[in-house]
N, C-alpha and C. Protein backbone atom coordinates (compact mmCIF):
# COMPACT_ATOMS: atom_id res chain seq x y z
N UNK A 1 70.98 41.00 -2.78
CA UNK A 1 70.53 42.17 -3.51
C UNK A 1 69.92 41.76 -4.85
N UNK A 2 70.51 41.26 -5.52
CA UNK A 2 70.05 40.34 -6.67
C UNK A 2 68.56 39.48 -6.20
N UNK A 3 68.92 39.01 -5.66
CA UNK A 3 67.31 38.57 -5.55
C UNK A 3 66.28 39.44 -5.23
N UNK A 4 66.36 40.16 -4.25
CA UNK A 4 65.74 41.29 -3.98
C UNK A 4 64.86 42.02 -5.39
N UNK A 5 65.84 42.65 -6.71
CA UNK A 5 65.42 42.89 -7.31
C UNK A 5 65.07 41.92 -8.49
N UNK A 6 65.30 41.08 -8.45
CA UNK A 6 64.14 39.76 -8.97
C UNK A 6 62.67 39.76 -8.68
N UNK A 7 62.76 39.71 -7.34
CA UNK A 7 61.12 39.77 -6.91
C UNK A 7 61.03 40.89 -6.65
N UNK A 8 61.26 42.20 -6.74
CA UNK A 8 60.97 43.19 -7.16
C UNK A 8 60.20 43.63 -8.67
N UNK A 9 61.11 42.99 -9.34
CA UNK A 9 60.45 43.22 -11.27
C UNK A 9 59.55 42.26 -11.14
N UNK A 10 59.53 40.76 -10.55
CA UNK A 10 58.28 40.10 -10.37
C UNK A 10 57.19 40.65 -10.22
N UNK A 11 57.25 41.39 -9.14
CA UNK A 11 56.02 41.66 -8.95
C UNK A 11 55.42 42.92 -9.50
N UNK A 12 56.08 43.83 -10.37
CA UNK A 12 56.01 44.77 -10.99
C UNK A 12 55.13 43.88 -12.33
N UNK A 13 55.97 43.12 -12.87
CA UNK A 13 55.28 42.43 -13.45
C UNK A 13 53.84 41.96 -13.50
N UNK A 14 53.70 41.37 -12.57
CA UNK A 14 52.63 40.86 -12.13
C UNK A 14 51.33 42.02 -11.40
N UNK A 15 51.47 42.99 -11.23
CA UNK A 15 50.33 43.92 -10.94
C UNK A 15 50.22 44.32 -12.16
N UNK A 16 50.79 44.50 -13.46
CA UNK A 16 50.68 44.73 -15.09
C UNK A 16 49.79 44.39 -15.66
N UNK A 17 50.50 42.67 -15.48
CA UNK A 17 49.52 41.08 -16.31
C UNK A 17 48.28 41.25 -15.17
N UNK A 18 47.70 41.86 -13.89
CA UNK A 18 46.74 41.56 -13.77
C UNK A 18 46.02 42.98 -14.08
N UNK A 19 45.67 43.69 -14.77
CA UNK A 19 45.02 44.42 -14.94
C UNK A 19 43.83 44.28 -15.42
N UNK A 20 42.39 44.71 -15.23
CA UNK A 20 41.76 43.79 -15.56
C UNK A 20 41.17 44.59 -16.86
N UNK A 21 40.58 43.69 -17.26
CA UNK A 21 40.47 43.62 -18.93
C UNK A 21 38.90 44.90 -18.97
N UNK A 22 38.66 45.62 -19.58
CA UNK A 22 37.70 46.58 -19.55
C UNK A 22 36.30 45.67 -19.79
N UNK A 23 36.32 45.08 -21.19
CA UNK A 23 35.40 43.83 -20.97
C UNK A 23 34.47 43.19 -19.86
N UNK A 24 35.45 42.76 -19.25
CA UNK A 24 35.13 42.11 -18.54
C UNK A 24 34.61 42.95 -16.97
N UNK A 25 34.79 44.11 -16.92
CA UNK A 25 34.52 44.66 -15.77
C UNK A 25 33.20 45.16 -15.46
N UNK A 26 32.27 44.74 -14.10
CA UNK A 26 30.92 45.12 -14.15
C UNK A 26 30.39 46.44 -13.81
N UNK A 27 29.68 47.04 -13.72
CA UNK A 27 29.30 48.45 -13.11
C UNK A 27 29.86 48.72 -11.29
N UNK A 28 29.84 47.53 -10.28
CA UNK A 28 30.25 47.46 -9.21
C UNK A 28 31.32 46.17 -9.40
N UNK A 29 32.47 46.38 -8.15
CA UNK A 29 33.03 45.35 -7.88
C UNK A 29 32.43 44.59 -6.95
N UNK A 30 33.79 43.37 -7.23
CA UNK A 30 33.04 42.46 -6.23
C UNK A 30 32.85 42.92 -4.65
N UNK A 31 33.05 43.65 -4.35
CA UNK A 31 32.89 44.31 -2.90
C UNK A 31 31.70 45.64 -2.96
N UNK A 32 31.01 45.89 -4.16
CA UNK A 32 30.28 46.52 -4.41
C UNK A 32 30.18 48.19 -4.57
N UNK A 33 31.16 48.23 -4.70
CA UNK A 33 32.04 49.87 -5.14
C UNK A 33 32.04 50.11 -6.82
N UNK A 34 31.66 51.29 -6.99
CA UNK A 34 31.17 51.52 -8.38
C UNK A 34 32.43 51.87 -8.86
N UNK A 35 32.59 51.46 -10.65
CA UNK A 35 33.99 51.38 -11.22
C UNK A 35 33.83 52.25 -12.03
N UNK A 36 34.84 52.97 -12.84
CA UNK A 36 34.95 53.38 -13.66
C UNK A 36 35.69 53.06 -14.44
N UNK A 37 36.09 52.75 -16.17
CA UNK A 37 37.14 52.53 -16.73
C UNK A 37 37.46 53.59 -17.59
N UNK A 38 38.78 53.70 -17.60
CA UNK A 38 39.39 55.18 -17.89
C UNK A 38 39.82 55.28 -19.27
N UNK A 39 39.48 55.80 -20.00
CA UNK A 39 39.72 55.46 -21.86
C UNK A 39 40.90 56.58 -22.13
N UNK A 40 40.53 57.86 -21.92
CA UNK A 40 41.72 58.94 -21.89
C UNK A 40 41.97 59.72 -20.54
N UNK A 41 43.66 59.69 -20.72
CA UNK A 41 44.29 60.24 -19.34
C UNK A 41 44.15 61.66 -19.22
N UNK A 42 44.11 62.44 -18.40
CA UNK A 42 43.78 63.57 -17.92
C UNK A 42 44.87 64.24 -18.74
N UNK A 43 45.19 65.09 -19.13
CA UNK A 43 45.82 66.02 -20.31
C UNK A 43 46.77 65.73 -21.26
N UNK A 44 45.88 64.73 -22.35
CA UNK A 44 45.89 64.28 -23.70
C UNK A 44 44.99 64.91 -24.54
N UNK A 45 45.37 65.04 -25.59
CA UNK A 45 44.34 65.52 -26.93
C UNK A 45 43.99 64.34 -27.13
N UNK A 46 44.31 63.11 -27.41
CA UNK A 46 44.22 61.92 -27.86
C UNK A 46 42.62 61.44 -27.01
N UNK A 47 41.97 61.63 -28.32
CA UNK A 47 41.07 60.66 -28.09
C UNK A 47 40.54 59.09 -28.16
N UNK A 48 40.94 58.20 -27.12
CA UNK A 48 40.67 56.67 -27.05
C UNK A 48 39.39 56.98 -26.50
N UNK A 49 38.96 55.58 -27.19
CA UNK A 49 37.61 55.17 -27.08
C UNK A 49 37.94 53.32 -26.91
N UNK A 50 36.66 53.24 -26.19
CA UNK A 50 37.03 51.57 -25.90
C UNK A 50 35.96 50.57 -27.33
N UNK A 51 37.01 49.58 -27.81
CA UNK A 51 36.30 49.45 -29.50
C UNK A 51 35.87 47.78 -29.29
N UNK A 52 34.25 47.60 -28.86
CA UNK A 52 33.65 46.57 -28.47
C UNK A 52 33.78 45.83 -29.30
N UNK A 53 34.18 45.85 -30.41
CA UNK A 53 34.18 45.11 -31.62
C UNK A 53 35.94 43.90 -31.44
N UNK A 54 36.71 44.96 -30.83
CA UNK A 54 38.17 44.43 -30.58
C UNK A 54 38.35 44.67 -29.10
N UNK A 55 37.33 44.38 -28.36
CA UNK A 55 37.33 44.37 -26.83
C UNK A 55 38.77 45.15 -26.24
N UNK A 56 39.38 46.47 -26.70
CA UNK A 56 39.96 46.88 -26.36
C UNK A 56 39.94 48.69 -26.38
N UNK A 57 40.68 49.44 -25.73
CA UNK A 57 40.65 50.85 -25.90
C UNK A 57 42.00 50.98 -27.05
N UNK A 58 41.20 52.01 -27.67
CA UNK A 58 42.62 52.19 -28.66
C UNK A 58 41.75 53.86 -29.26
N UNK A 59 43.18 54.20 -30.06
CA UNK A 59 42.44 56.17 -30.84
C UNK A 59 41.56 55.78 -31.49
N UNK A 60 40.86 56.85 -31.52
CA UNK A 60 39.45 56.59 -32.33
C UNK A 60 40.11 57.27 -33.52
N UNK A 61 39.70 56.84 -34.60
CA UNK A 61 39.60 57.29 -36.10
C UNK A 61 38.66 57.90 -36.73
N UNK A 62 38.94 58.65 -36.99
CA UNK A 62 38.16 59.83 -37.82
C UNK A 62 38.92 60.44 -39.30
N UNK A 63 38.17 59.61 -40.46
CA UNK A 63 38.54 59.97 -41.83
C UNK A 63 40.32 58.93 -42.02
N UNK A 64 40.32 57.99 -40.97
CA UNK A 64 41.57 57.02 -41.26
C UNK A 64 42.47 57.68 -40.59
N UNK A 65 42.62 58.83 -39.80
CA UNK A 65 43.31 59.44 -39.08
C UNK A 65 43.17 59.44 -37.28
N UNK A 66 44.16 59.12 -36.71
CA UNK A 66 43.96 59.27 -34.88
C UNK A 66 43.20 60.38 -35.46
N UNK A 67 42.52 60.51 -34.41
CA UNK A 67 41.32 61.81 -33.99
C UNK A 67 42.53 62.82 -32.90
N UNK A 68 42.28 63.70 -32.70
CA UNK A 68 42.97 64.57 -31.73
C UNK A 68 42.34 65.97 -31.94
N UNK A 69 41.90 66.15 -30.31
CA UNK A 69 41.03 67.14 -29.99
C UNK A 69 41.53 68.54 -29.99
N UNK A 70 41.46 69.64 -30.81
CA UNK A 70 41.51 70.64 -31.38
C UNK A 70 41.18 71.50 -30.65
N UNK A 71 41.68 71.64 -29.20
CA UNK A 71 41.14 72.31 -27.80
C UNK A 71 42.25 72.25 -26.71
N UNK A 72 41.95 73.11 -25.83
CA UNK A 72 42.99 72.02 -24.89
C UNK A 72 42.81 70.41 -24.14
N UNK A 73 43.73 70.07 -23.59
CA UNK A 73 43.75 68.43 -23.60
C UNK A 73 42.16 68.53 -22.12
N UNK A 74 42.19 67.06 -22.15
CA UNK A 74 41.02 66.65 -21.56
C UNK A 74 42.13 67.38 -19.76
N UNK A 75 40.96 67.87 -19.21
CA UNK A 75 40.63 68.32 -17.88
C UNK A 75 40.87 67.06 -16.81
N UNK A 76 40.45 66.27 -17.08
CA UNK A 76 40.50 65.23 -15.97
C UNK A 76 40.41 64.22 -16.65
N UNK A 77 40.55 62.48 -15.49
CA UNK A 77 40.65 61.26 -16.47
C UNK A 77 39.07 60.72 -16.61
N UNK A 78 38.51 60.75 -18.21
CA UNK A 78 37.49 60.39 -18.52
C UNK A 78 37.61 59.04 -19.34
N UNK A 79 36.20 58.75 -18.53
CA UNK A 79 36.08 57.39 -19.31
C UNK A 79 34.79 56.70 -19.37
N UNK A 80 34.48 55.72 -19.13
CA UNK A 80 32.75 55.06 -19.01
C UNK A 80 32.84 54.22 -17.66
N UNK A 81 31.47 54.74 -17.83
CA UNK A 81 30.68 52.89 -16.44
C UNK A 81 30.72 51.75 -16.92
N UNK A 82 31.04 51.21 -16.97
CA UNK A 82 30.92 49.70 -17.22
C UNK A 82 29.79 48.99 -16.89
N UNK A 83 28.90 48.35 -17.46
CA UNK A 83 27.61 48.10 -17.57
C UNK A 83 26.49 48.81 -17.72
N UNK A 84 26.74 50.05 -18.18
CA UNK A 84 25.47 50.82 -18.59
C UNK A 84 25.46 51.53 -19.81
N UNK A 85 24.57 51.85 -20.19
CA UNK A 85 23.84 52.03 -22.01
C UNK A 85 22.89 53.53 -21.50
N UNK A 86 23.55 54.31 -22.51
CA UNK A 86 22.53 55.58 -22.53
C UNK A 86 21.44 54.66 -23.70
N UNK A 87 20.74 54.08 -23.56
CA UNK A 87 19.81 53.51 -24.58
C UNK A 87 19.05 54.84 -25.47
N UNK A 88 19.25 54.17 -26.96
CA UNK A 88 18.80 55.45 -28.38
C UNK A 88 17.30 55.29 -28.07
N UNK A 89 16.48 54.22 -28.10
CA UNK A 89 15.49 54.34 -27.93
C UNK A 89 14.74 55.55 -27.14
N UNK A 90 15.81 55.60 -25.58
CA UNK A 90 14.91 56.53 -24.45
C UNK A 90 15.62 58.16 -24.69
N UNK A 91 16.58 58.20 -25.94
CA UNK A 91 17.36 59.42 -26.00
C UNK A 91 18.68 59.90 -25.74
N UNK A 92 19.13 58.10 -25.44
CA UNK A 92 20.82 58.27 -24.86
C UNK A 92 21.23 57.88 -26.41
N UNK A 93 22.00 58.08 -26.20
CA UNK A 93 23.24 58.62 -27.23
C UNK A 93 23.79 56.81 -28.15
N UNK A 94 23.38 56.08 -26.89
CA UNK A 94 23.69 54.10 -27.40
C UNK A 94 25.11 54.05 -26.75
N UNK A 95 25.69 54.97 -26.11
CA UNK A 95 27.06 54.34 -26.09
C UNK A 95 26.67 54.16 -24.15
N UNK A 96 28.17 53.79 -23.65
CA UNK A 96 28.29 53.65 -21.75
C UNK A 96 27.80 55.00 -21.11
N UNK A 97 27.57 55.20 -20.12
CA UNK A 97 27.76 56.72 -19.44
C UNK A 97 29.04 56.71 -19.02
N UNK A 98 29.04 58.65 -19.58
CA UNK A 98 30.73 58.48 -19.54
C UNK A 98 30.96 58.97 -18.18
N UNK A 99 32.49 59.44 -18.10
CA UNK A 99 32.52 59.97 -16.27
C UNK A 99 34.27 60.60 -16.75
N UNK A 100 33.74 61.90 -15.76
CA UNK A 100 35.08 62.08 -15.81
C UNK A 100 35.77 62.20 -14.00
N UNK A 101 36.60 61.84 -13.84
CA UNK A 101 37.55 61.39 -12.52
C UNK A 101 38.38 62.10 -11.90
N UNK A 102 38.04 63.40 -10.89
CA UNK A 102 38.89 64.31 -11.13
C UNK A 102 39.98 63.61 -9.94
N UNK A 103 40.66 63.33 -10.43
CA UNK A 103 42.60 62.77 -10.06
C UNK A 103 43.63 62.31 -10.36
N UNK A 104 44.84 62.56 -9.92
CA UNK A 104 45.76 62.45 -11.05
C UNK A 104 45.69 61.59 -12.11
N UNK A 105 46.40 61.84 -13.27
CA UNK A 105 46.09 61.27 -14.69
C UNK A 105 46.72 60.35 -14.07
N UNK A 106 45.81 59.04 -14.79
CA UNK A 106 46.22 57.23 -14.62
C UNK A 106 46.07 57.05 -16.17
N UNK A 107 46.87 55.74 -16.20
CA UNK A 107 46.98 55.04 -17.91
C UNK A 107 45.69 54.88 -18.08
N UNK A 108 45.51 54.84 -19.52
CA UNK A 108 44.54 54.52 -20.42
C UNK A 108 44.06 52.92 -19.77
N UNK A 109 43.02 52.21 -19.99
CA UNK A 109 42.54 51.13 -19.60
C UNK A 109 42.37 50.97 -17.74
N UNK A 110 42.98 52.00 -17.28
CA UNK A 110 43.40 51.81 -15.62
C UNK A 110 41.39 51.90 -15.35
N UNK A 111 41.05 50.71 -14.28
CA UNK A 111 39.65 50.57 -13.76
C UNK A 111 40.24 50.60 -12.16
N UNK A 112 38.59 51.74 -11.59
CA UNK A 112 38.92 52.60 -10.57
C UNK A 112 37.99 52.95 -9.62
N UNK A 113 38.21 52.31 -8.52
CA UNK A 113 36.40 52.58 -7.76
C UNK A 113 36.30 54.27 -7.58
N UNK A 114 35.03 54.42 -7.74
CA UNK A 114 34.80 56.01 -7.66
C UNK A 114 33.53 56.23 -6.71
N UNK A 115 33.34 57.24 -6.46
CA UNK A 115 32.24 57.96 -5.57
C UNK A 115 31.83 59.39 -6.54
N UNK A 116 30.37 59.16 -7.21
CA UNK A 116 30.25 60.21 -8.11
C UNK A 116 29.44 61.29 -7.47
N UNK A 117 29.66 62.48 -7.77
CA UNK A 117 29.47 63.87 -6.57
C UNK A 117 28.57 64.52 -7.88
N UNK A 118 28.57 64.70 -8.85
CA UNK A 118 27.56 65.63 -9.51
C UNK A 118 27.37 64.94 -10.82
N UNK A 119 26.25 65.64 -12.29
CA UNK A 119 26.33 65.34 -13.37
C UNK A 119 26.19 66.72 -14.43
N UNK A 120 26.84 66.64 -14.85
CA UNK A 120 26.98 68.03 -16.30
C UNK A 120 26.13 67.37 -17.18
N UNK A 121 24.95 67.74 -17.47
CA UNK A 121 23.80 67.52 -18.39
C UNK A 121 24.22 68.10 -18.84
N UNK A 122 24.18 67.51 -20.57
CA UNK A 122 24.37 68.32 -22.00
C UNK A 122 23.28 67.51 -22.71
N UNK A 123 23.20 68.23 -23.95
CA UNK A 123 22.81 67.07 -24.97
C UNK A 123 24.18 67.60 -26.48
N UNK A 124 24.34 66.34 -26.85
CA UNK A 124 25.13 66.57 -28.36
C UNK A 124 24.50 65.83 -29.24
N UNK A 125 24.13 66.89 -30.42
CA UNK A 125 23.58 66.40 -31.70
C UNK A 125 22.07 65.62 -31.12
N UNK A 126 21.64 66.71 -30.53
CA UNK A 126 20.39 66.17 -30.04
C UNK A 126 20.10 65.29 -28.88
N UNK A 127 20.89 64.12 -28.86
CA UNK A 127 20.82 63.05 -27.64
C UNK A 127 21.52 63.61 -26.32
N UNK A 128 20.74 62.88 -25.39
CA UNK A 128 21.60 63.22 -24.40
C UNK A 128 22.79 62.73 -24.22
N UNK A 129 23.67 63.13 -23.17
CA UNK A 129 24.92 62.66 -23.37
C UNK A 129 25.52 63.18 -21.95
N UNK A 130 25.01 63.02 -20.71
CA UNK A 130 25.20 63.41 -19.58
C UNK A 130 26.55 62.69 -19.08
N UNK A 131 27.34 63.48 -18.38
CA UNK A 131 28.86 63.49 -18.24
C UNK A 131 28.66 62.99 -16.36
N UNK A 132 29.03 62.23 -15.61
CA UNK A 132 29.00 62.21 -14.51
C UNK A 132 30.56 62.88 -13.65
N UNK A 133 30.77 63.11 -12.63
CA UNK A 133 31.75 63.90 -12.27
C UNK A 133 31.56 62.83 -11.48
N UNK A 134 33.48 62.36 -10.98
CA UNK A 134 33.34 61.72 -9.75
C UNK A 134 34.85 61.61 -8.94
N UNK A 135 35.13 61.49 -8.27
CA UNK A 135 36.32 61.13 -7.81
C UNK A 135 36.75 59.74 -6.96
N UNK A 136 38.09 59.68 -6.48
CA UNK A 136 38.28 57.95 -6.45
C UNK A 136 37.68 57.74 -4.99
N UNK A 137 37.38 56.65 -5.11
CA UNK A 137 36.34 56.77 -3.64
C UNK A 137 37.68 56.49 -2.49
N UNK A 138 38.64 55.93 -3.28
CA UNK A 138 40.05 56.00 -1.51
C UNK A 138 39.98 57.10 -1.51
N UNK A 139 40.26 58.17 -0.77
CA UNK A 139 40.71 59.26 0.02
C UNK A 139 41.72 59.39 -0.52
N UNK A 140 42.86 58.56 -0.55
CA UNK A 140 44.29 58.85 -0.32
C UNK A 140 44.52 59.28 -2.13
N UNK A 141 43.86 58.88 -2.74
CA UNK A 141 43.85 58.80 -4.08
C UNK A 141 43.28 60.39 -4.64
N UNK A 142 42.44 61.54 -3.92
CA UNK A 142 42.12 62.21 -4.24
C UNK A 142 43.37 63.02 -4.54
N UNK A 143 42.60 64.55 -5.43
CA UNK A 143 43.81 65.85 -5.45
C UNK A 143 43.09 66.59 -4.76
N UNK A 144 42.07 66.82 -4.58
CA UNK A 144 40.98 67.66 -4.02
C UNK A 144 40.40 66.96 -2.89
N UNK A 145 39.97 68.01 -1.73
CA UNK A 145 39.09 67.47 -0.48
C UNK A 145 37.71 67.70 -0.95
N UNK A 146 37.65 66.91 -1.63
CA UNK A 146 36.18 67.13 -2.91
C UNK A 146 35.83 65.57 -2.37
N UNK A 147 34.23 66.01 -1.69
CA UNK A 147 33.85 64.74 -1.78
C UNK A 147 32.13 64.55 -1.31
N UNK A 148 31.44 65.89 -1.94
CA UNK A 148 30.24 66.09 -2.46
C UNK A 148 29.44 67.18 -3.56
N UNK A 149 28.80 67.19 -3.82
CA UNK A 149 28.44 68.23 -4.74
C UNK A 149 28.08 69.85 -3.95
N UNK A 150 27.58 70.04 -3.25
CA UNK A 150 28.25 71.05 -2.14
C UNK A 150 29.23 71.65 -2.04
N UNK A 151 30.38 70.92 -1.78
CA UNK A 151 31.50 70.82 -1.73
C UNK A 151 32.08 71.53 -3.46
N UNK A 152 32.16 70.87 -4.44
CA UNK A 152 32.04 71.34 -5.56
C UNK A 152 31.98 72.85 -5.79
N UNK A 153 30.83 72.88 -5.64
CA UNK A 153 30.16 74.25 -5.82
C UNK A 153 30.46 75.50 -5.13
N UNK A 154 31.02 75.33 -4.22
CA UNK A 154 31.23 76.35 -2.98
C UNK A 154 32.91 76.37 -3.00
N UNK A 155 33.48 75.36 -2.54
CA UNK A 155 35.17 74.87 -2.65
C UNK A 155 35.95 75.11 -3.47
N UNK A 156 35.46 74.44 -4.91
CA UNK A 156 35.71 73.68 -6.40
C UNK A 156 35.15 74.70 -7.11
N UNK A 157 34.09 75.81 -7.18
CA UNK A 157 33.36 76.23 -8.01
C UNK A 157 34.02 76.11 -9.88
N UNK A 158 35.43 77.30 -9.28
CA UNK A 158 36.03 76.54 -10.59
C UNK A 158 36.66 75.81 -11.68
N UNK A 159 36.83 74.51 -10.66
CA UNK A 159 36.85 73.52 -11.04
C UNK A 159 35.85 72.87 -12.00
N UNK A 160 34.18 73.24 -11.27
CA UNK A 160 32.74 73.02 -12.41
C UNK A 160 33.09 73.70 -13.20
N UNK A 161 33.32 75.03 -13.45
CA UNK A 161 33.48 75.88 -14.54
C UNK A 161 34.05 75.59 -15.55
N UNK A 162 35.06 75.09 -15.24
CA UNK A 162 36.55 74.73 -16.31
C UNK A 162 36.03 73.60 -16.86
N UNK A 163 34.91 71.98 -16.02
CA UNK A 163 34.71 71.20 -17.09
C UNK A 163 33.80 72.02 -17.58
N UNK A 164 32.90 72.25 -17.24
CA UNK A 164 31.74 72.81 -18.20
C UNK A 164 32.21 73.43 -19.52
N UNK A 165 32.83 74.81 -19.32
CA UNK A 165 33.32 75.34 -20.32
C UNK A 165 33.94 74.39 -21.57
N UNK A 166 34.90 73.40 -20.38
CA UNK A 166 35.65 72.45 -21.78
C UNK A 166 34.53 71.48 -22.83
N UNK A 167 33.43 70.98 -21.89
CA UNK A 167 33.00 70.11 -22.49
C UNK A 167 32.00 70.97 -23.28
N UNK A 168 31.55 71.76 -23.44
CA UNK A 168 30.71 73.11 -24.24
C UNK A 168 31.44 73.39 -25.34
N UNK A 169 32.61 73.44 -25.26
CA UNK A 169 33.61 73.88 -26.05
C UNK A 169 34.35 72.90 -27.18
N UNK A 170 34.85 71.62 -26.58
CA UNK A 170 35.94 71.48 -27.55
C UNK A 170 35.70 70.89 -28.61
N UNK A 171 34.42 70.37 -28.92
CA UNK A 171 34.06 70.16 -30.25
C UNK A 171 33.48 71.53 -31.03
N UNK A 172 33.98 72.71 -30.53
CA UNK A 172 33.21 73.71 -31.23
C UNK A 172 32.45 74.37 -30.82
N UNK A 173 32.16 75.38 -30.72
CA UNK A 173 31.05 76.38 -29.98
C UNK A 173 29.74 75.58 -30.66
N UNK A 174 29.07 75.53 -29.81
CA UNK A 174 27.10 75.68 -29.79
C UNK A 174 26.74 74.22 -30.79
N UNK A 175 27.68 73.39 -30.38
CA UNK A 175 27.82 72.06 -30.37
C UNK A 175 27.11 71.13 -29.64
N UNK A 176 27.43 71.86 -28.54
CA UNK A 176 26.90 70.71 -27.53
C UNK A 176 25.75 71.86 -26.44
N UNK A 177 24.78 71.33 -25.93
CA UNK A 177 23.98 71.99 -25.67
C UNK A 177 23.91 72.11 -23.98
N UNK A 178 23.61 72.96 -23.15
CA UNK A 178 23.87 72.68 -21.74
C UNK A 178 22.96 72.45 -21.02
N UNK A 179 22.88 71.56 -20.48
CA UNK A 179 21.61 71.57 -19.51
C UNK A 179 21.22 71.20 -17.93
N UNK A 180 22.23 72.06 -17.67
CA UNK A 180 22.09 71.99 -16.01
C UNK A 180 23.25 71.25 -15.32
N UNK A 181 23.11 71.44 -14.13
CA UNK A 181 24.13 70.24 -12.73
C UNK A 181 23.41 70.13 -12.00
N UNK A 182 23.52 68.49 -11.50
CA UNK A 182 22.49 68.23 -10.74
C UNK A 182 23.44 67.48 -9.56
N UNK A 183 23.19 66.91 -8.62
CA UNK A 183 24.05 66.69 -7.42
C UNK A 183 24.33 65.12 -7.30
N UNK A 184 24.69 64.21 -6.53
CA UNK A 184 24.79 63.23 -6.43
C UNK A 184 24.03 62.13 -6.51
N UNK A 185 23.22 62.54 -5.42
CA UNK A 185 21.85 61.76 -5.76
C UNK A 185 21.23 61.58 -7.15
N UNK A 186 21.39 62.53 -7.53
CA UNK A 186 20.60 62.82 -9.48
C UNK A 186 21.50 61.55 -9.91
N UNK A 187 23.26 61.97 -9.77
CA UNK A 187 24.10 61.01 -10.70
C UNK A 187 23.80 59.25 -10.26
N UNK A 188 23.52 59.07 -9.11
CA UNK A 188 23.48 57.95 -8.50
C UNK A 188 21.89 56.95 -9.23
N UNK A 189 20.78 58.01 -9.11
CA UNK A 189 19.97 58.11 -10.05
C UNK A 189 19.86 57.33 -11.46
N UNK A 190 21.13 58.50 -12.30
CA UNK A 190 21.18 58.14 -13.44
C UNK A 190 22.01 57.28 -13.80
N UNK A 191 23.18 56.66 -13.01
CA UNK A 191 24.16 55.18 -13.16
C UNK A 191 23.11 54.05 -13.19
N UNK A 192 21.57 54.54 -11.88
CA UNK A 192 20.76 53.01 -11.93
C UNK A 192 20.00 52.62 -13.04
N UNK A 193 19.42 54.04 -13.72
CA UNK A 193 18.54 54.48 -15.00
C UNK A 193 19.05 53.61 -15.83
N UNK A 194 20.55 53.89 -16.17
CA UNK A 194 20.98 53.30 -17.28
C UNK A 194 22.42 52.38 -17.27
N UNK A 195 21.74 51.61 -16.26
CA UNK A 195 22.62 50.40 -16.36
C UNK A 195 22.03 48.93 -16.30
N UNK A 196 22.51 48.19 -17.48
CA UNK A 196 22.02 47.08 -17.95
C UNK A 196 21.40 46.11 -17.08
């Protein structure tokens, strides 16, 4: 029995220490499945951001203070693509494209193959800043039998509603500007647009 739970915490251990580092993770894995890395867990105020400077996710600061979103908590687990740049030059914003993941909340830093089904066009403070919707591409991993933009819309309707509304909303009314949903193909589109 004792040993048993030896290599039990071993290996608990060891799926921990291998987590892989956000850094280091490319837009596809090595098997060619598109990733996402997850900065904040699905209903936190806490806003993490991943800080290239200290190759890690940690709260973002605002005025020397954690930041914490003044709304209700985030809707689903959002985070970025890994290898792609809304580039300032063409009107992106300079940071990753972000994504939000609709399934159960996973830890902060958790990287996650996904299958992306729509995109919530906004612009904030002028730039664009298009939000991709996606869920985990295992099956078994979903909460929803969500697994096109179709589907979404008809199934899910208000499920779109609720991000929309949130992401319209929680920095403030008439903040952020709306501009459409477009379907998979569009998002698939815009991961190739703007990735490095």
């Amino acid at each position: 029995m004792f040993y048993k739970s030896v290599l039990c915490a071993c290996i608990i251990i060891g799926v921990f220490a291998c987590k892989p580092n956000p850094s280091s993770v490319s837009t596809k894995s090595a098997t060619g499945e598109l990733q996402a890395v997850i900065e904040i867990p699905a209903g936190t105020n806490l806003k993490y951001e991943w800080d290239t400077g200290a190759k890690k996710i940690a709260i973002d600061q605002e005025n020397g203070k954690d930041r914490i979103i003044d709304f209700l908590p985030y809707p689903a687990n959002y985070g970025f693509i890994p290898g792609t740049l809304l580039d300032e030059n063409k009107g992106g914003d300079g940071d990753a494209l972000d994504v939000f993941v609709l399934n159960a909340s996973v830890p902060s830093g958790t990287v996650i193959s996904i299958k992306p089904i729509a995109v919530l066009k906004i612009k904030d403070s002028g730039q664009l800043d298009s939000k991709i919707i996606a869920v985990p591409l295992n099956e078994a991993d979903r909460v929803m039998k969500l697994d096109k933009f179709s589907d979404f819309v008809t199934e899910y309707h208000m499920v779109q509603q609720i991000l929309q509304t949130w992401v319209l909303s929680y920095k403030g009314l008439g903040k952020t500007e709306f501009l459409g949903w477009e379907d998979e193909k569009a998002a698939e589109k815009l991961i190739e647009k703007w990735s490095e």
